[in-house]
Protein backbone atom coordinates (compact mmCIF):
# COMPACT_ATOMS: atom_id res chain seq x y z
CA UNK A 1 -77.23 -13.65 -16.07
CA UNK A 2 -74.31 -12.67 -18.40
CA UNK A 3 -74.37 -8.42 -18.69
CA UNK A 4 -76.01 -7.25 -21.63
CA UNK A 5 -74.43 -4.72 -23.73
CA UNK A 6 -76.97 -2.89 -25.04
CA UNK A 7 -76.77 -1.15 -28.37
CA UNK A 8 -78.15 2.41 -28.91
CA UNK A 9 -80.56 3.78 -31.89
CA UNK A 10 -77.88 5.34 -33.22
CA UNK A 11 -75.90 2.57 -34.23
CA UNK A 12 -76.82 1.87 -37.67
CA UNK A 13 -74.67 -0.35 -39.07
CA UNK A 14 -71.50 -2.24 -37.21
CA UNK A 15 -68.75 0.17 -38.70
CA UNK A 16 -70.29 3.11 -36.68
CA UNK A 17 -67.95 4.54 -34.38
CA UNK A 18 -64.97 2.29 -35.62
CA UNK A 19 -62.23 4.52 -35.97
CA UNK A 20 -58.74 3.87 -35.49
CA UNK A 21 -56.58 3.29 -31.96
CA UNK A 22 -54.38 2.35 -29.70
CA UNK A 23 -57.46 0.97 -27.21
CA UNK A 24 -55.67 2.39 -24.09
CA UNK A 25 -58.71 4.16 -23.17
CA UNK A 26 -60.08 0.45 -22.31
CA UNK A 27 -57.51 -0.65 -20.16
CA UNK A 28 -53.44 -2.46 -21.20
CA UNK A 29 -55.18 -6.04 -21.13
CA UNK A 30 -56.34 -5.15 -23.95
CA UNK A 31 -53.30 -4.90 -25.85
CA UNK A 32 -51.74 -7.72 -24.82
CA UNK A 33 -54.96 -10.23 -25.89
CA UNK A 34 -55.25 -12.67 -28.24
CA UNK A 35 -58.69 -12.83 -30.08
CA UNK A 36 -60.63 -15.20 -32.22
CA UNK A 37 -63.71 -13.63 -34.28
CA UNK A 38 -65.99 -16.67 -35.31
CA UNK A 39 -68.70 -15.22 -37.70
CA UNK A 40 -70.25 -15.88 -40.98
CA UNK A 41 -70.90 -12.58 -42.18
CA UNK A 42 -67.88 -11.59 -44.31
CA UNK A 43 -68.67 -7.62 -43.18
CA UNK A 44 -68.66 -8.62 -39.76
CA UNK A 45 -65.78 -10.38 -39.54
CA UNK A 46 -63.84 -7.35 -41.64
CA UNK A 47 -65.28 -4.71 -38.82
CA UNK A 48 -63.99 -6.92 -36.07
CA UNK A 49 -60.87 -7.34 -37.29
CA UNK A 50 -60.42 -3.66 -38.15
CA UNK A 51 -61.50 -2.37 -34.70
CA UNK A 52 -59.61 -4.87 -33.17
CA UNK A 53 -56.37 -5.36 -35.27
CA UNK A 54 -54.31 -2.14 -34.03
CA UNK A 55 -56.06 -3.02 -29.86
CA UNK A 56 -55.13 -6.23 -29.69
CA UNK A 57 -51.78 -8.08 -29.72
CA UNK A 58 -53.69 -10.90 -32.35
CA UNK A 59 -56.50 -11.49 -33.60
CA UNK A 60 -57.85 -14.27 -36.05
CA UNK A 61 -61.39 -14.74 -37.61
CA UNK A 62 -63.07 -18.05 -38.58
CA UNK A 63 -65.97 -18.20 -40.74
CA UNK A 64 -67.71 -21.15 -39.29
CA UNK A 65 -67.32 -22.78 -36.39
CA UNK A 66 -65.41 -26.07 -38.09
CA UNK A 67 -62.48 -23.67 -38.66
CA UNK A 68 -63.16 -22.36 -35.47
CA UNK A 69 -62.37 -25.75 -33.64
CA UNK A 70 -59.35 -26.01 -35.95
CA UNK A 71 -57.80 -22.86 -34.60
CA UNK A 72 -58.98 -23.28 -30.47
CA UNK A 73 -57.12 -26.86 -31.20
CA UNK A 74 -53.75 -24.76 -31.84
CA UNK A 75 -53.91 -21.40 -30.19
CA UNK A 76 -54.91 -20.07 -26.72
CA UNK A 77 -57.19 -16.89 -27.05
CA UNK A 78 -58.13 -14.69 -24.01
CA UNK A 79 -61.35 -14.10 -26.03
CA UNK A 80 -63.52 -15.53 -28.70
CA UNK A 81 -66.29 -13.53 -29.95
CA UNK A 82 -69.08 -15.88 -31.47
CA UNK A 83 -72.33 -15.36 -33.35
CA UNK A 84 -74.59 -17.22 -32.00
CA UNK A 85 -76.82 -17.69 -35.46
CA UNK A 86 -74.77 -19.65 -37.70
CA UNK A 87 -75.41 -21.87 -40.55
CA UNK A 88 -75.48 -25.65 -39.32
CA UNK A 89 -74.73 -25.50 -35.48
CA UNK A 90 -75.42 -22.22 -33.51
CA UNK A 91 -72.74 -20.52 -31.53
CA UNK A 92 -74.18 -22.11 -28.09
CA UNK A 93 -74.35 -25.48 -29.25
CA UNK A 94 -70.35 -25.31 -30.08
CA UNK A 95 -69.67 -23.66 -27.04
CA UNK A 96 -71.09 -26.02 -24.63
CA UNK A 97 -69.61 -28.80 -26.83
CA UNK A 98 -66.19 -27.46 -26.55
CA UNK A 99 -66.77 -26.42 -23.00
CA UNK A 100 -67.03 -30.44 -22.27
CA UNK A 101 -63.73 -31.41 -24.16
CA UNK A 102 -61.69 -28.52 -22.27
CA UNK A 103 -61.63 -25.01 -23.56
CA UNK A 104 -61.48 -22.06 -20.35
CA UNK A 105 -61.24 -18.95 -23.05
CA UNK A 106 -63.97 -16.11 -22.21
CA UNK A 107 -66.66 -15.92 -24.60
CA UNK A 108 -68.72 -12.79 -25.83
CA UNK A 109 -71.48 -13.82 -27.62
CA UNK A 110 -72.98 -11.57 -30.38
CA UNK A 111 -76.86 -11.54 -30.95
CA UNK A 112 -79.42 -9.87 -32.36
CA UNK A 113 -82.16 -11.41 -30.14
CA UNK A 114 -82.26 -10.09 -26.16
CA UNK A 115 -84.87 -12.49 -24.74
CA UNK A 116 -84.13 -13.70 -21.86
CA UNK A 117 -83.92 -17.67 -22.82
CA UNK A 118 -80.96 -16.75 -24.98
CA UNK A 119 -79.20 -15.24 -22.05
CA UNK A 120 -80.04 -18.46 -19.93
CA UNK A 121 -78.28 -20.55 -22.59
CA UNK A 122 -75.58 -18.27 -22.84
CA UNK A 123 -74.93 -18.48 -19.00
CA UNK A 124 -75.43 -22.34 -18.98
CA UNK A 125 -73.16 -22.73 -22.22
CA UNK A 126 -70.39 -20.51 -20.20
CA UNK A 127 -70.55 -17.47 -21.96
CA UNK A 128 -69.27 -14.26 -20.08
CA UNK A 129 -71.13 -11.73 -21.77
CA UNK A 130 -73.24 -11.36 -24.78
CA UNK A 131 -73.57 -7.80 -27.07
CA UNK A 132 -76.52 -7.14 -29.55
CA UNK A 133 -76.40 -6.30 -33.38
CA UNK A 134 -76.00 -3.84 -34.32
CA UNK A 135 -73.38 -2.33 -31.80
CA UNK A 136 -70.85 0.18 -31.94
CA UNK A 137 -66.81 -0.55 -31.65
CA UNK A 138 -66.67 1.02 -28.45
CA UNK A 139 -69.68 -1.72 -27.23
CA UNK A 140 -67.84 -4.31 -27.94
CA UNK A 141 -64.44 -2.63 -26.51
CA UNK A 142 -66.09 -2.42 -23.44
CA UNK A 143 -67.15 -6.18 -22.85
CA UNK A 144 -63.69 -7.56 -23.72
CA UNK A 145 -62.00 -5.33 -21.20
CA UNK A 146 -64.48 -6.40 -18.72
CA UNK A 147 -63.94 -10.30 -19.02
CA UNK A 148 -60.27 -9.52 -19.18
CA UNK A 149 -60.46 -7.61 -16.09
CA UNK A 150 -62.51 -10.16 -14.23
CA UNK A 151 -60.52 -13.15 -15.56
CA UNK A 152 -57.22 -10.89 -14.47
CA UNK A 153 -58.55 -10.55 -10.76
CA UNK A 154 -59.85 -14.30 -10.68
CA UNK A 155 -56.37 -15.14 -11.74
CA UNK A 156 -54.69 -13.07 -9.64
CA UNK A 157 -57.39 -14.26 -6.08
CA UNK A 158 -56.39 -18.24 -7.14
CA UNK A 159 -53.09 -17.65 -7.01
CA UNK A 160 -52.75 -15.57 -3.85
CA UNK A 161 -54.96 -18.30 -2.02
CA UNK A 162 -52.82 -20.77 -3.36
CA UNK A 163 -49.62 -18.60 -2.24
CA UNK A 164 -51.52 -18.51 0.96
CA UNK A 165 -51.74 -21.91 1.39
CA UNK A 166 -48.54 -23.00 0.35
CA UNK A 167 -47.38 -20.81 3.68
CA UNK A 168 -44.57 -19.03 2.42
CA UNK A 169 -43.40 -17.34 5.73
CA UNK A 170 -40.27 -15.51 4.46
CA UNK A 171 -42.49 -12.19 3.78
CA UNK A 172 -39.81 -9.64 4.89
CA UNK A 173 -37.04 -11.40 2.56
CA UNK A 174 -39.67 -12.65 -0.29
CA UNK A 175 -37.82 -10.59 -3.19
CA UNK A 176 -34.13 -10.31 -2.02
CA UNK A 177 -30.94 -11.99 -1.29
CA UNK A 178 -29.90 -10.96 2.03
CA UNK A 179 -25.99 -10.87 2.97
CA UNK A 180 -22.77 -10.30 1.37
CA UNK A 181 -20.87 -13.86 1.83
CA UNK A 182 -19.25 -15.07 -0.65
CA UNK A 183 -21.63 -17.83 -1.41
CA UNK A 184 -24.53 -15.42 -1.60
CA UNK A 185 -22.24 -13.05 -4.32
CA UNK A 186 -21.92 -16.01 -6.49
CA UNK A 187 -25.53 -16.82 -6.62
CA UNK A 188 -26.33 -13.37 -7.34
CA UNK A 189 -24.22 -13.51 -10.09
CA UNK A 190 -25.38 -17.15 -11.43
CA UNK A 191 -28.94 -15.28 -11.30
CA UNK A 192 -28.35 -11.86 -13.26
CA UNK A 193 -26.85 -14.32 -16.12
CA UNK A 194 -29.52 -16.81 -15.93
CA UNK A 195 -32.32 -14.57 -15.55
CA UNK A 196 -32.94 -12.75 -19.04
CA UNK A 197 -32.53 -16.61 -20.70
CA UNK A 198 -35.33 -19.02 -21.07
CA UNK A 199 -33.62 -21.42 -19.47
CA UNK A 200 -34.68 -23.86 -16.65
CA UNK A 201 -33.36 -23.80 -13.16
CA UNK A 202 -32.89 -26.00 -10.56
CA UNK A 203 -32.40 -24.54 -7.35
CA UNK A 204 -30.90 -27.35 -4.77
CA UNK A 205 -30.48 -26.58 -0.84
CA UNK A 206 -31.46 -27.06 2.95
CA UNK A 207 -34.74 -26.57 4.50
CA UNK A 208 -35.34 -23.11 4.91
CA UNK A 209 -32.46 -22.27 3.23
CA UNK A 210 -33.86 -19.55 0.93
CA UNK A 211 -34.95 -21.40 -2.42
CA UNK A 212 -37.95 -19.82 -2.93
CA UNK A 213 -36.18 -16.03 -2.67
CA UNK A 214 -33.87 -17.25 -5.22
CA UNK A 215 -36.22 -18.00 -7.52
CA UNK A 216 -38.45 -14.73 -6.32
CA UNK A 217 -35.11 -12.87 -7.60
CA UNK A 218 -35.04 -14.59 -10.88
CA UNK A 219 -38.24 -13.63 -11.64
CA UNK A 220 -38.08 -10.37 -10.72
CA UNK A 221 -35.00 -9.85 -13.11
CA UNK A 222 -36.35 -12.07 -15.99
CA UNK A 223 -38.06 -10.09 -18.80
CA UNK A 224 -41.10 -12.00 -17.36
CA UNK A 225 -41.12 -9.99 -13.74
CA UNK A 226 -44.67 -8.47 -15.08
CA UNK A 227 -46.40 -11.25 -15.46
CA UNK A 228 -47.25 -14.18 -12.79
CA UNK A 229 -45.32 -15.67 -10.87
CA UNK A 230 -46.75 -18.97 -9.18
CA UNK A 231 -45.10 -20.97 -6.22
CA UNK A 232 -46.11 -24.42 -6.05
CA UNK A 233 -45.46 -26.74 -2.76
CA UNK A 234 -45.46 -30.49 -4.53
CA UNK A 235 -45.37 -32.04 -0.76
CA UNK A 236 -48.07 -29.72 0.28
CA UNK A 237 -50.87 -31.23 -2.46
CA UNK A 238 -52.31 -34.42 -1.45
CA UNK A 239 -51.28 -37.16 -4.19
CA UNK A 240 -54.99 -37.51 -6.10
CA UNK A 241 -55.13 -33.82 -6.29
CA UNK A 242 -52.11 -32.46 -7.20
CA UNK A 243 -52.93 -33.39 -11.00
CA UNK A 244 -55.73 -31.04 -10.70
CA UNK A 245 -54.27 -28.17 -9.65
CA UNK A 246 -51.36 -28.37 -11.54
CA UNK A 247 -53.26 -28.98 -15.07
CA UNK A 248 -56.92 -28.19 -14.41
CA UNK A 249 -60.18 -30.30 -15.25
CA UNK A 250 -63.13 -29.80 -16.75
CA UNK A 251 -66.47 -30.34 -15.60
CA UNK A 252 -67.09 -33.87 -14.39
CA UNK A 253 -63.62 -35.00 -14.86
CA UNK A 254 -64.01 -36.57 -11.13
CA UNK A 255 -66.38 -36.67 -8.16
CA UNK A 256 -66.49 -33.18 -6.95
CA UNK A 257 -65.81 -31.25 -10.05
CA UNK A 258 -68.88 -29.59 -10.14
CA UNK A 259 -67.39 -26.43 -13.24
CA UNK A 260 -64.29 -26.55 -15.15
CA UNK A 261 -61.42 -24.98 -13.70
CA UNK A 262 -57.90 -23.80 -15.27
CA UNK A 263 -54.98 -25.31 -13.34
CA UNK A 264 -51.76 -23.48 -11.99
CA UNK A 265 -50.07 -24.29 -15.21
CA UNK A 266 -52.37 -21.89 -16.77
CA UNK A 267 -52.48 -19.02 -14.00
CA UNK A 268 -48.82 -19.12 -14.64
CA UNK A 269 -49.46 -18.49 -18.37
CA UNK A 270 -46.77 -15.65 -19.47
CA UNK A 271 -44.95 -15.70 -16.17
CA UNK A 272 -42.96 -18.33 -13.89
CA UNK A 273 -44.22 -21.16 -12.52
CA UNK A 274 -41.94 -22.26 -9.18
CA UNK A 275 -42.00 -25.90 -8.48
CA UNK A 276 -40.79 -26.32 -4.85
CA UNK A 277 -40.48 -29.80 -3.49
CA UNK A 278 -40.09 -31.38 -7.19
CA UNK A 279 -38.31 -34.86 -5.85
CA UNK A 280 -41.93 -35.14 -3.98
CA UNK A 281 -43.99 -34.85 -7.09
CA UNK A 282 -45.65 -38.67 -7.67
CA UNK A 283 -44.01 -40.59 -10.40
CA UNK A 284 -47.29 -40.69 -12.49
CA UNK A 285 -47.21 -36.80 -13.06
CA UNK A 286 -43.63 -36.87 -14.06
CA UNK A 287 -43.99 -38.05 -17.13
CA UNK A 288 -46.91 -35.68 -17.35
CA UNK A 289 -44.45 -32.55 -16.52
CA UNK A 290 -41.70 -34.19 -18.41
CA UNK A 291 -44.03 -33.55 -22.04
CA UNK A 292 -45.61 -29.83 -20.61
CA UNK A 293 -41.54 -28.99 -20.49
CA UNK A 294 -40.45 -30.23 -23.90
CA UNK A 295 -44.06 -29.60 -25.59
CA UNK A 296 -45.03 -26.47 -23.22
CA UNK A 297 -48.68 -27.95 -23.59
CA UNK A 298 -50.72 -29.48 -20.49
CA UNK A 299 -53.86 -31.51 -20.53
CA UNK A 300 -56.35 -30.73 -18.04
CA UNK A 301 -57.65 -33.62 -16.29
CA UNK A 302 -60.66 -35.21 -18.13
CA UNK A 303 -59.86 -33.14 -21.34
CA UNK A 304 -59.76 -34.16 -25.23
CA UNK A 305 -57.73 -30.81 -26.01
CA UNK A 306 -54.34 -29.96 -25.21
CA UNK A 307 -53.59 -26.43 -23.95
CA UNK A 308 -50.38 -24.56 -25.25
CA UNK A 309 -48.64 -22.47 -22.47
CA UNK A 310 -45.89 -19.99 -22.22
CA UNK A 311 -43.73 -20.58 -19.37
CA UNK A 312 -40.57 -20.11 -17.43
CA UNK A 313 -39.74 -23.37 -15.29
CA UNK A 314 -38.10 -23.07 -11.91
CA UNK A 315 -37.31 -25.84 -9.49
CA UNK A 316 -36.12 -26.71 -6.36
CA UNK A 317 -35.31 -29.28 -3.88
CA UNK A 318 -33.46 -30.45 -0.51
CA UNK A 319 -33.35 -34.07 -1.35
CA UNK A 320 -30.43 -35.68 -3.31
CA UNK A 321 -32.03 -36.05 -7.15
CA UNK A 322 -29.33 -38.08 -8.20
CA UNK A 323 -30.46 -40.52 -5.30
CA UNK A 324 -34.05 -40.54 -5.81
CA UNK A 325 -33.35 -41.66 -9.63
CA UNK A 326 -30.66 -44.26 -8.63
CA UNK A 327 -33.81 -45.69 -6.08
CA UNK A 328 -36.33 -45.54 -8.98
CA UNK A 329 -38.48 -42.36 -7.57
CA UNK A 330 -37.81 -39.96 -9.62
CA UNK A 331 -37.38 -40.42 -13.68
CA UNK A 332 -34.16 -40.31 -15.13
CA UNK A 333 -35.17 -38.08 -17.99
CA UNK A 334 -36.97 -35.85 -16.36
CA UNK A 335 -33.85 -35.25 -14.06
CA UNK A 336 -31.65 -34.40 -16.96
CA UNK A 337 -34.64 -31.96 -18.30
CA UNK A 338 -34.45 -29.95 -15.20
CA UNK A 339 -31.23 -30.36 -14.27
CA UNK A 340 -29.60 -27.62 -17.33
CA UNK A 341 -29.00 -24.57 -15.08
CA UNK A 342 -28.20 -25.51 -11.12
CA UNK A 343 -27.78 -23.06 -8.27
CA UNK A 344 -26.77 -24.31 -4.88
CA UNK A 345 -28.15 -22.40 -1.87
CA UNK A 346 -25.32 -22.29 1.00
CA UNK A 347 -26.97 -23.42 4.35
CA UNK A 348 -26.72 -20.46 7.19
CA UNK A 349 -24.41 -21.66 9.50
CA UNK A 350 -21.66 -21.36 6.18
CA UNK A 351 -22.91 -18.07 5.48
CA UNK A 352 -20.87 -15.71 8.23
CA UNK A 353 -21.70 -12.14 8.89
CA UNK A 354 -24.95 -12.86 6.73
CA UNK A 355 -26.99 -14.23 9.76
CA UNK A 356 -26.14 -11.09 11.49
CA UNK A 357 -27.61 -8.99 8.41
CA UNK A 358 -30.68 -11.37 8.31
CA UNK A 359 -31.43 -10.74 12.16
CA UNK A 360 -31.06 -6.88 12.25
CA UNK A 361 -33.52 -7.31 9.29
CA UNK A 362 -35.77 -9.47 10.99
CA UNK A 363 -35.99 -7.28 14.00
CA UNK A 364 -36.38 -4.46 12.39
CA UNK A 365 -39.77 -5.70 9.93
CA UNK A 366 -41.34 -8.20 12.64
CA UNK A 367 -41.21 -5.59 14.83
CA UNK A 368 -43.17 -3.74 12.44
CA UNK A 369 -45.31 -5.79 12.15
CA UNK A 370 -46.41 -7.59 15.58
CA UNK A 371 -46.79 -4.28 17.07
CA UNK A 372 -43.44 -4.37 19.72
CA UNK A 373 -40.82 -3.02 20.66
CA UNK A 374 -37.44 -4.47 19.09
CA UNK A 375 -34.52 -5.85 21.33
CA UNK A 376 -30.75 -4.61 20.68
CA UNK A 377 -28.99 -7.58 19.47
CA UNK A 378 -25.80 -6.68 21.90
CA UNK A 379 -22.08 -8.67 20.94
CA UNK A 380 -23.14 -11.76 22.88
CA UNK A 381 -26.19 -12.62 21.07
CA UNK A 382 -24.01 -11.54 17.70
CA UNK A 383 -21.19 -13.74 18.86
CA UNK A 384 -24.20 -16.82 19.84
CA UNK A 385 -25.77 -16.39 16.60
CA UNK A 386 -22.37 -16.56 14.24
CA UNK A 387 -21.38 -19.35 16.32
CA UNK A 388 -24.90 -21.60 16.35
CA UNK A 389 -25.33 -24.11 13.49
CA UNK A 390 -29.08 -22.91 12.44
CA UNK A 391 -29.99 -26.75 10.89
CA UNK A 392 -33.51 -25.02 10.26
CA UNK A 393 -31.49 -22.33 8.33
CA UNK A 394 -33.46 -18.66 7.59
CA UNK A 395 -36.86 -20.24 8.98
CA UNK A 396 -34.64 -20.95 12.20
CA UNK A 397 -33.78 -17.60 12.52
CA UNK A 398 -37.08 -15.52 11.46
CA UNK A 399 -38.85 -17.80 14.03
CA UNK A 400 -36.43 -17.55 16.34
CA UNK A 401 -36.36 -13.52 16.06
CA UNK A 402 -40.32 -13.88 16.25
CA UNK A 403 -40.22 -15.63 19.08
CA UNK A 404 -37.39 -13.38 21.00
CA UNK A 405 -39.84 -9.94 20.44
CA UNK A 406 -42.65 -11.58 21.69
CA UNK A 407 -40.79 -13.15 24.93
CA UNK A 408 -38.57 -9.86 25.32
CA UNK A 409 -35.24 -11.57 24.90
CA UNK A 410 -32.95 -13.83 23.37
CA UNK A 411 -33.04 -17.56 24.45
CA UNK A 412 -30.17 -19.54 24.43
CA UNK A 413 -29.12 -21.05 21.27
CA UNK A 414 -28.06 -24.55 22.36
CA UNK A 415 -28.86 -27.41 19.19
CA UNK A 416 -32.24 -28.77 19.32
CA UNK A 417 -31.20 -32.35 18.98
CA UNK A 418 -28.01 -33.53 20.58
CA UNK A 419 -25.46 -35.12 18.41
CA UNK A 420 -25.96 -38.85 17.72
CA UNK A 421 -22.52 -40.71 18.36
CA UNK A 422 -21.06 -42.70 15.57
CA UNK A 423 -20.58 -46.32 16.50
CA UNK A 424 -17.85 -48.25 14.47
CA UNK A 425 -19.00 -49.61 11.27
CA UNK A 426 -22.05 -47.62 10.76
CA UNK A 427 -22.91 -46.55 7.28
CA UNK A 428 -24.19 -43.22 6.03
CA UNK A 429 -27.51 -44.84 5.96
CA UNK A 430 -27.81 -46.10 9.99
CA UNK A 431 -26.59 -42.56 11.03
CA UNK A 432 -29.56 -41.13 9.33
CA UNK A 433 -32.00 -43.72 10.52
CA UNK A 434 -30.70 -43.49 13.76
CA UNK A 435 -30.69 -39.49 13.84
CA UNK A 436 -34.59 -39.05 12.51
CA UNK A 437 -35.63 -41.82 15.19
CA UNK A 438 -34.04 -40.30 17.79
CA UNK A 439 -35.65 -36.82 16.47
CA UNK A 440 -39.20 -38.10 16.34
CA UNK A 441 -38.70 -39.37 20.14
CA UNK A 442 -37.79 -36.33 20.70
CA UNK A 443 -40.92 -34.66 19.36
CA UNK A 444 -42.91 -37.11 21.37
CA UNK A 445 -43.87 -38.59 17.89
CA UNK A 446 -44.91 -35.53 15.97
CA UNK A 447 -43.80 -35.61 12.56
CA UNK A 448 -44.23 -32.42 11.48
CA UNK A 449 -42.07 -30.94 13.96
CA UNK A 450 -39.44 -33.34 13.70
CA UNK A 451 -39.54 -32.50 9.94
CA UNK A 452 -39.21 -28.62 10.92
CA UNK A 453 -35.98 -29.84 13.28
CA UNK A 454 -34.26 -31.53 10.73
CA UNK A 455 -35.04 -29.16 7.85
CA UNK A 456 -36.80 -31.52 5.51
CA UNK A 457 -40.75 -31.91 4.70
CA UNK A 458 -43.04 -34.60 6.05
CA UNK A 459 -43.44 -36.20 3.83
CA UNK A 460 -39.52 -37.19 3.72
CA UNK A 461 -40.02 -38.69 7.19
CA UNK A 462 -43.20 -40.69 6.49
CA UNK A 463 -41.26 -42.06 3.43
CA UNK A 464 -38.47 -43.09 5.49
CA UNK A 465 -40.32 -44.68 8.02
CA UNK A 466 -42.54 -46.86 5.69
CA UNK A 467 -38.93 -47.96 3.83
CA UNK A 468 -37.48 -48.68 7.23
CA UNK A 469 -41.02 -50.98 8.09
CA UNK A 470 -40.84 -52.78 5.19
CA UNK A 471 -37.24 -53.69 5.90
C-alpha cells in the first residue's frame, strides 16, 4: 500500500506553511528534480508551483490531463503530482493508461478521500505515494524526497548488480591510470582535453588492456563525475535481451515481463553510459543506438513514447571496426558516429617500467585484501616480468599476482601458447585460424579460456568458428 501522508487539523487551506526556501532541509535530490503539477484547481496549481519553484530545478503545471500527456510526450520529470478528481478522466485512469504506453516517472497522487480502495488503485495504477487535501508544503516536501530517495537507491542497487555482473575485476586500478610510459602520458593527456567536452569516445585496445579505467578516468574528470556512471558488457547480454536492458520495457512487452522496468539507458540518465564490447552489439540494435546518439531519445521495448535522455557516450573495443564494417557487421554510419574522439590503449608488454608499477600495486592491495602475506618482487622476477609479453595484458598480471600470494611465489613466466610457425604463402587470415585452433586444442576445447589466452571475448571465437564451418 502506497504511504499515506496524512494531513493535520491545522492545515486549513493548502498555502499553510508555504513559505519560501532553498528545500535543503529535504535532502539535494530535491533540487536537482524536475516536476510536473497536473491539477485543475487554478489555486492549487499556483501553491505548488510557489512551494516548489525556488526547491526544484523545474517545475511545470498542466491543467488537465490532455496537456498533461502533451508535456510527459516531451520532457522527463522525476515527479508528477496528480489529482486524482479531475473533470473527464480521473488521475488513475491516466496513469495506468500512460503506465501501458511507457512512462517510469514517480507519481504522488493528491486526494481528498483516504479509503482504502483508492489506495488499492493507486498501488495497481503505479503510484508511489498519495497525500490528502488539504496538506501543508512541508507534507508534500516530504513525499517527493522520499520517492526520490527510493528511486535514487533502486537506481543506484540496478546498476551495481549490473556492474557486478558484468565482472569488472580491475577493482584496485578501477579509477586510475597506472604507470608513467610514454604511451600512458599521452592518453592522460588525450583524456584531461576530452573530458570537460561532450564529445564521444572511442576507446580501442587489447583484452585486458585497461579500457574500462580509461573511460573510469574520463568520467571522473568530466563535469558529469557526480552523476552515474554505467558499464555495459555488449558480449556479456544474451542477443534477445540485450534490447531490454539497454532501453527498458514496459509491462507485457514480452513473455516474462511481468512490471515495467527502466533500461540502462535511463540509470545512466545525467551521467556516462560505457559501452564495452560495441563491435559485439547485434546489428538490429545499431540502428537503434545509432538514433538514441543523434536524437539522445530511446524507446523502451513495447513502448508508444519515446524517452529523452542526457548522456555522455563512451565506447570501446578490441576488434578492428574498420573490418567488421568492410564484412557487413557493423554499420557504416554508426562507425563514423562513434568514431569522433579515439584513444588507443598501448598493450603491456609496450608499456616498460609500467608493469613493474602495476605489480608492486597489485601486491600491495590483493594482499590486502585476501588476507596474506605479500612476496618481495626481487630483480629476477622484475627482470621476468619486463621481459614477458603479457598477451592477456593487466588481467594477465592481476591474476597472475593473485595467483603468486596465494601459492607463495612467482611461477615462471614462459608464453601460454607456443608460437605458431609461418609456412610460406600464408595470409594474415590462415595465421589467425591456425593460431585460435591450435589455442582451443590447447584448452582441451574450452572456449572461454582460450578466449582469456588470446585476449579477446567468446564470443569472437564462436564467431570465428561458425565462419570457418561454413567455409
Amino acid at each position: 500500500m502506497p504511504q499515506g501522508s496524512h494531513a493535520s487539523g491545522q492545515a486549513a487551506n493548502p498555502a499553510a506553511g508555504s513559505g519560501p526556501g532553498s528545500g535543503k532541509e529535504f535532502g539535494p535530490l530535491l533540487a536537482r528534480a524536475s516536476i510536473l503539477v497536473v491539477d485543475d484547481e487554478p489555486g492549487m496549481r499556483n501553491f505548488l508551483k510557489r512551494t516548489l519553484g525556488p526547491r526544484c530545478a523545474h517545475v511545470d503545471v498542466a491543467a488537465d490531463v490532455a496537456e498533461a500527456t502533451a508535456l510527459v510526450d516531451n520532457n522527463r520529470y522525476d515527479i508528477v503530482i496528480l489529482d486524482n478528481i479531475m473533470p473527464g478522466r480521473s488521475g488513475l485512469e491516466w496513469l495506468e493508461e500512460q503506465r501501458a504506453i511507457g512512462f517510469f516517472s514517480d507519481v504522488i497522487l493528491m486526494t481528498a478521500y483516504a479509503d482504502l480502495e483508492t489506495a488499492i488503485q493507486a498501488l495497481r495504477a503505479g503510484a508511489m505515494d498519495f497525500v490528502l487535501k488539504p496538506f501543508r508544503s512541508n507534507q508534500i516536501l516530504n513525499a517527493m524526497s522520499r520517492c526520490l530517495e527510493r528511486r535514487n537507491l533502486q537506481r543506484e542497487n540496478f546498476v551495481l548488480r549490473h556492474e557486478l555482473m558484468a565482472a569488472s575485476d580491475h577493482l584496485a586500478l578501477r579509477h586510475r591510470l597506472i604507470g608513467h610510459s610514454q604511451g600512458i602520458e599521452g592518453i592522460r593527456e588525450a583524456i584531461t582535453r576530452v573530458a570537460p567536452l561532450p564529445t564521444s569516445v572511442l576507446i580501442c585496445g587489447p583484452s585486458g588492456s585497461g579500457k574500462e579505467v580509461a573511460a573510469r578516468s574520463l568520467h571522473a574528470l568530466s563535469d558529469r563525475s557526480s552523476k552515474p556512471f554505467v558499464p555495459v558488457n555488449c558480449a556479456a547480454i544474451p542477443a534477445d535481451m540485450i534490447e531490454a536492458e539497454l532501453f527498458g520495457h514496459v509491462k507485457g512487452a514480452f513473455t516474462g515481463a511481468g512490471d515495467s522496468r527502466e533500461g540502462l539507458f535511463l540509470h545512466a540518465h545525467g551521467g556516462t553510459l560505457f559501452l564495452d564490447e560495441i563491435a559485439e552489439l547485434p546489428l538490429q540494435l545499431q540502428s537503434k543506438l545509432l538514433r538514441a546518439l543523434e536524437d539522445r531519445k530511446v524507446r523502451p521495448v513495447g513502448s508508444e513514447r519515446e524517452a529523452s535522455v542526457d548522456l555522455r557516450f563512451v565506447f570501446a573495443t578490441n576488434s578492428d571496426l574498420e573490418r567488421a564494417v568492410a564484412e557487413g557487421r557493423f554499420r557504416t554510419d554508426l562507425y563514423y558516429r562513434i568514431n569522433v574522439m579515439r584513444i588507443d590503449m598501448p598493450p603491456l608488454k609496450d608499456r616498460g617500467d609500467d608493469v613493474i608499477e602495476l605489480a608492486e600495486l597489485f601486491l600491495t592491495k590483493l594482499a590486502q585484501q585476501l588476507g596474506m602475506p605479500s612476496i618481495d618482487l626481487t630483480e629476477r622476477a622484475r627482470e621476468a616480468f619486463r621481459q614477458y609479453d603479457w598477451p592477456g595484458n593487466v588481467r594477465e598480471l592481476r591474476n597472475l599476482i593473485e595467483r603468486s600470494l596465494i601459492l607463495g611465489k612467482f611461477p615462471d613466466l614462459t608464453p601460454a601458447v607456443p608460437m605458431v610457425p609461418v609456412a610460406a604463402g600464408n595470409t594474415l587470415e590462415d595465421i589467425e585460424r591456425d593460431h585460435i585452433l591450435r589455442t582451443l586444442e590447447q584448452c582441451d576445447g574450452n572456449r572461454s579460456e582460450a578466449a582469456r589466452r588470446l585476449g579477446v571475448s567468446r564470443k569472437t571465437i564462436e564467431r570465428k568458428l561458425a565462419q570457418w564451418d561454413g567455409q
